[in-house]
Protein backbone atom coordinates (compact mmCIF):
# COMPACT_ATOMS: atom_id res chain seq x y z
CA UNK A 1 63.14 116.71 147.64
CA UNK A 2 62.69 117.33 143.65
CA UNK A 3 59.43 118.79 142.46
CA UNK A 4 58.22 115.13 140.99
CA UNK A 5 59.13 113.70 144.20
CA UNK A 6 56.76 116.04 146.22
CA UNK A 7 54.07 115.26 143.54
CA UNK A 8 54.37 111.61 144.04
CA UNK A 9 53.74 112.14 147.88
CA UNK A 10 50.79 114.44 147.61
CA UNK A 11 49.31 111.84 145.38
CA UNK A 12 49.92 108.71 146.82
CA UNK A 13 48.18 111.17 149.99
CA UNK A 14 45.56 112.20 147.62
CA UNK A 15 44.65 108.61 146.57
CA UNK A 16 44.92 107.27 150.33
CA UNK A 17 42.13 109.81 150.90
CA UNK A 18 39.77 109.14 148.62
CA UNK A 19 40.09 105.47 149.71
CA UNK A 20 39.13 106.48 153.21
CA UNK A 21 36.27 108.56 152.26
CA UNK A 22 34.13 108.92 149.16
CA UNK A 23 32.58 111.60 149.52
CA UNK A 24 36.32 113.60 149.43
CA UNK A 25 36.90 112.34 145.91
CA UNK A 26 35.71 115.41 144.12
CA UNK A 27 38.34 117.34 145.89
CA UNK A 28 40.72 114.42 145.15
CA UNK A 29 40.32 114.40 141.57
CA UNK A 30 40.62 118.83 141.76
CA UNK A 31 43.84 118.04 143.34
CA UNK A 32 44.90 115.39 141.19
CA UNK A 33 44.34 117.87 138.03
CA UNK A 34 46.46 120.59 140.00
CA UNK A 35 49.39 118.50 140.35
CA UNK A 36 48.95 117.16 136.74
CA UNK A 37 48.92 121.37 135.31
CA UNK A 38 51.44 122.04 137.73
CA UNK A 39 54.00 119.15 136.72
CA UNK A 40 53.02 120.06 132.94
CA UNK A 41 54.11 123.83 133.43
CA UNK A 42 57.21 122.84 135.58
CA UNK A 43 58.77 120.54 132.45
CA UNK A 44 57.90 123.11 130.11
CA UNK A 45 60.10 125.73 132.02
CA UNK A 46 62.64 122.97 132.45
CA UNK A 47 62.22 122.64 128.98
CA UNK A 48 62.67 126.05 128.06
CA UNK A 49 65.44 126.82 130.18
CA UNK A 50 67.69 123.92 128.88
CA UNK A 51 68.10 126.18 125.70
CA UNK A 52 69.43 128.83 127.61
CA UNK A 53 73.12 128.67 129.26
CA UNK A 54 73.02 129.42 133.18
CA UNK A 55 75.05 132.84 132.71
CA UNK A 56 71.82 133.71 130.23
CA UNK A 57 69.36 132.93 133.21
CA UNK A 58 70.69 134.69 135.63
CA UNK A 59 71.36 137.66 133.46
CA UNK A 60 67.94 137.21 132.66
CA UNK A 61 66.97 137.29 136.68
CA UNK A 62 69.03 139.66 137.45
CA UNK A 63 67.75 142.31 134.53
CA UNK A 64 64.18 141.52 135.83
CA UNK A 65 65.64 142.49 139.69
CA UNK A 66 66.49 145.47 138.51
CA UNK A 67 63.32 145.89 136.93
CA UNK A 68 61.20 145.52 139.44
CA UNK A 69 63.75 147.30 142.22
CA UNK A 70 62.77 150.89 139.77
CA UNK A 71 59.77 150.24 139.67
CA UNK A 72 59.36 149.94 143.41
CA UNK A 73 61.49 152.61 143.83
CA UNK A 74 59.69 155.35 141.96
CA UNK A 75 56.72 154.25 143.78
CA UNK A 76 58.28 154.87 146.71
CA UNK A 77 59.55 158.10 146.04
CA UNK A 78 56.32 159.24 145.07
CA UNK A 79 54.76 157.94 148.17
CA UNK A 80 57.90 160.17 150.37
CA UNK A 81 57.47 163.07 148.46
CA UNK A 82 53.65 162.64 149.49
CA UNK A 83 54.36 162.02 152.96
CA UNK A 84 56.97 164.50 152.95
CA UNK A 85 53.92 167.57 151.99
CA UNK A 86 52.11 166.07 154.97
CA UNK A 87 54.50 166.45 157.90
């Protein structure tokens, strides 16, 4: 199921609630402007990525992988090396 799809459901839901009870429409409406930022940051991404050609992205995703793998990783040594003056 696409992203718009799913955001169609929850507010067909969301609007099937309020019907049922009032006093729920505060939430209704919070939800309503959640779906509404989230759907506006989803096409801009979509948006964004359409300039870029699929090998790009996934360089891209693969360079920030890595990135965050040496991160962790120094982290972790430091944490052994730590552990290691313990034991």
């Amino acid at each position: 199921m696409s992203r718009f799809a799913l955001l169609a459901c929850l507010a067909v839901g969301c609007s099937a609630i309020a019907h049922q009870n009032p006093a729920r429409s505060d939430l209704v409406l919070s939800a309503q402007a959640r779906e509404t930022s989230l759907e506006a940051t989803w096409s801009a991404e979509l948006d964004s990525q359409d300039k870029k050609s699929p090998v790009k992205r996934v360089v891209l995703l693969l360079e920030q992988m890595r990135a965050e793998l040496t991160a962790e990783a120094s982290k972790e040594a430091e944490m052994y090396d730590k552990m290691v003056c313990w034991c």
